[in-house]
Protein backbone atom coordinates (compact mmCIF):
# COMPACT_ATOMS: atom_id res chain seq x y z
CA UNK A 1 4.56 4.13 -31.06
CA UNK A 2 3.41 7.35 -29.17
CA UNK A 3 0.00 6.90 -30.99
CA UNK A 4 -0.52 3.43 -30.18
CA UNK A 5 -0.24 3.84 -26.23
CA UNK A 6 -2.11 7.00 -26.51
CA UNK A 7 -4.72 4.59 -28.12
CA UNK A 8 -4.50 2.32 -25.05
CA UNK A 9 -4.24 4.76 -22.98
CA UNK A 10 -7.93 6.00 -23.87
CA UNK A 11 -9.47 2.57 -24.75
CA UNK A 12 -8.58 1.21 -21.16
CA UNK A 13 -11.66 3.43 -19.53
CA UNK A 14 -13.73 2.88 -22.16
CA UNK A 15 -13.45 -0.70 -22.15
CA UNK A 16 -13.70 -0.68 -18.59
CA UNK A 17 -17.02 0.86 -18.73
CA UNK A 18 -18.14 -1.72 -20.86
CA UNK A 19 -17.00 -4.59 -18.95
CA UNK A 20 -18.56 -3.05 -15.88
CA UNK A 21 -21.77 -2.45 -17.73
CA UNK A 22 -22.34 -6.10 -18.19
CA UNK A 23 -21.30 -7.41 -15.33
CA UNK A 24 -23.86 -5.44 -13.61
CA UNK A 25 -27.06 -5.99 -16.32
CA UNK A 26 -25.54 -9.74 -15.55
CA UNK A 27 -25.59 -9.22 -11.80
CA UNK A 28 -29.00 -6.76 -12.04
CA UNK A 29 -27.29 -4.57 -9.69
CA UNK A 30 -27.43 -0.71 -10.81
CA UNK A 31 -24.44 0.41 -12.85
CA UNK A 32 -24.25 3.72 -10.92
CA UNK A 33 -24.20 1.24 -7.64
CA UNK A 34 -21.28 -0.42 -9.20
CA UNK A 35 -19.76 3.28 -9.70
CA UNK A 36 -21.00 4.78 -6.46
CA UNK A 37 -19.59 2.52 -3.46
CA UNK A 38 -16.13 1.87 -5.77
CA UNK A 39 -15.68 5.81 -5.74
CA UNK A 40 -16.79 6.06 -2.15
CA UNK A 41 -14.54 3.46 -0.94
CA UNK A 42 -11.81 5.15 -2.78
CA UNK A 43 -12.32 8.48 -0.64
CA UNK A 44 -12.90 6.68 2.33
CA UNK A 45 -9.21 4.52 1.49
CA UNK A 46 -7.57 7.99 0.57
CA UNK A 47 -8.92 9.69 3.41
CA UNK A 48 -7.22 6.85 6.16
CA UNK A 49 -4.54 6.80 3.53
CA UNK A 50 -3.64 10.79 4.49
CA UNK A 51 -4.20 10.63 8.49
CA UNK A 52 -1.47 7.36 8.44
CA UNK A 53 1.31 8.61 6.59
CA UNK A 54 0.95 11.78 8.46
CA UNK A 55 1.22 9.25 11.27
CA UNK A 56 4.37 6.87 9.37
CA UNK A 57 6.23 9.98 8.89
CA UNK A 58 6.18 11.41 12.55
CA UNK A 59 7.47 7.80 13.57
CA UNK A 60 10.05 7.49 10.67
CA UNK A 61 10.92 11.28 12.22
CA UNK A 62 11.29 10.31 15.58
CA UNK A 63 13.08 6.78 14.09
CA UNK A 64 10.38 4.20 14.81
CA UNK A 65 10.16 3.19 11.60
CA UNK A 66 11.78 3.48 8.07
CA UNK A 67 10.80 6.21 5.92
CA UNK A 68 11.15 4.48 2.71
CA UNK A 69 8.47 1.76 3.92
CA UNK A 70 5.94 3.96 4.93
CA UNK A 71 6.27 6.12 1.77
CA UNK A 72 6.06 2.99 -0.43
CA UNK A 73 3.30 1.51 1.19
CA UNK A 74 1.44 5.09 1.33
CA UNK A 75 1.86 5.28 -2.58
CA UNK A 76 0.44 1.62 -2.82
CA UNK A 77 -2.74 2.41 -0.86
CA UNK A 78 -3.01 6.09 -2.76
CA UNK A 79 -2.52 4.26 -6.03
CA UNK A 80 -5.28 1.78 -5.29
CA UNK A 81 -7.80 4.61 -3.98
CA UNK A 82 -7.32 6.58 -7.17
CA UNK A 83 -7.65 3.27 -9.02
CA UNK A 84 -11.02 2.66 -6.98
CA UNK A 85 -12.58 6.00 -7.98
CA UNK A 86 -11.60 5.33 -11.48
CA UNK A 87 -15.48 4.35 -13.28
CA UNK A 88 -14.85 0.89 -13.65
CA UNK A 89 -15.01 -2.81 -11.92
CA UNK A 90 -11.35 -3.75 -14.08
CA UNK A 91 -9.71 -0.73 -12.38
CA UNK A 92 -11.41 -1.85 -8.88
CA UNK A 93 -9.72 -5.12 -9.19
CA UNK A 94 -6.39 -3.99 -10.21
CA UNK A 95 -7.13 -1.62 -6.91
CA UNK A 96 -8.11 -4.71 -5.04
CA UNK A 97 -4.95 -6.66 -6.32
CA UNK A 98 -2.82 -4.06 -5.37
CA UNK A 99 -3.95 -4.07 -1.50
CA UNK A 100 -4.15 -7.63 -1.46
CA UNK A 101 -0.24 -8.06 -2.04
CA UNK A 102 2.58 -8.59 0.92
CA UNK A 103 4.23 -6.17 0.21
CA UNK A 104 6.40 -4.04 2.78
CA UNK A 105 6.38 -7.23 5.22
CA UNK A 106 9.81 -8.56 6.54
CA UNK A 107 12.07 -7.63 8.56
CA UNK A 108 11.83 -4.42 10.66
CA UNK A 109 14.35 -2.10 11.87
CA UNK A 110 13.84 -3.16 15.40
CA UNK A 111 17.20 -4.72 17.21
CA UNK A 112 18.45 -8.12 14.93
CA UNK A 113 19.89 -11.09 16.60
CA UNK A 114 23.54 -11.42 17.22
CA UNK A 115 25.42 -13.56 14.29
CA UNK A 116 26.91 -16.98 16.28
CA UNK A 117 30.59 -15.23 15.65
CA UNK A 118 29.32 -11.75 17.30
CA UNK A 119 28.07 -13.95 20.09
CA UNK A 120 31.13 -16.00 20.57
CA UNK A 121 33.25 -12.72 20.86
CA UNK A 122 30.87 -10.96 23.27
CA UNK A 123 30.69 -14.42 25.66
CA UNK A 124 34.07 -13.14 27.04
CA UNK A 125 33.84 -10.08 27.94
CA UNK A 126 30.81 -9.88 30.74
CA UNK A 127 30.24 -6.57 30.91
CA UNK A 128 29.73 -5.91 26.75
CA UNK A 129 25.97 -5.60 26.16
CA UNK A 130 25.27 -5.79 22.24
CA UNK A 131 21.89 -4.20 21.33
CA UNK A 132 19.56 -1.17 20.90
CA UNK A 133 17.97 0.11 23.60
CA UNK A 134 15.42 3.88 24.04
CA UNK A 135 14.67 5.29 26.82
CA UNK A 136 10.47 4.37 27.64
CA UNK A 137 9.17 7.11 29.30
């Protein structure tokens, strides 16, 4: 078993050279123009990548934002870049496939509204303010 995914393991680039070799002699673009702007868009994703979750984790640190969300989508992106700089156009669209999904998109950690019962119980009593509130300076 260990042999077999070591075999896949080292037939994925291969294969993914060839594939992107003839998709460019289809195209009659360059192969190392195929290999170039995928490895430079890579550095350019991983170098963004580095200056935002420096950014995520001073707001998860200040408690803007949730520190698991900005770590997960930070691995997605740095997954993808490495994926990008891999030689091949497979590995590109697995890269491309990877920034393309929703992920990390819901509900935020911002204030939620007030359950109908939580409401009800709160009508009463005028002076009861339900909510989170920060200073704005």
């Amino acid at each position: 078993m260990r042999f077999f995914l070591l075999t896949i393991l080292l037939a994925f680039p291969v294969a993914d050279l060839y594939v992107t070799a003839r998709v460019a002699r289809w195209t009659g673009i360059p192969l190392w123009v195929w290999l170039g702007c995928s490895f430079l868009a890579g550095l350019v994703l991983m170098r963004n990548e580095r200056m935002a979750f420096r950014t995520r984790t001073v707001a998860a640190l200040h408690g803007d934002q949730s520190l698991l969300r900005g770590v997960l989508d930070s691995g997605r992106k740095v997954l993808a870049a490495f994926l990008l700089m891999l030689p091949g156009l497979v590995s590109d669209l697995i890269a491309l496939t990877l920034l393309a999904l929703p992920l990390n998109v819901g509900r935020g950690l911002g204030p939620q509204p007030a359950t109908a019962g939580r409401w009800r119980r709160h009508q009463d009593a005028a002076d009861a303010i339900d909510g989170d509130y920060r200073r704005i300076d």
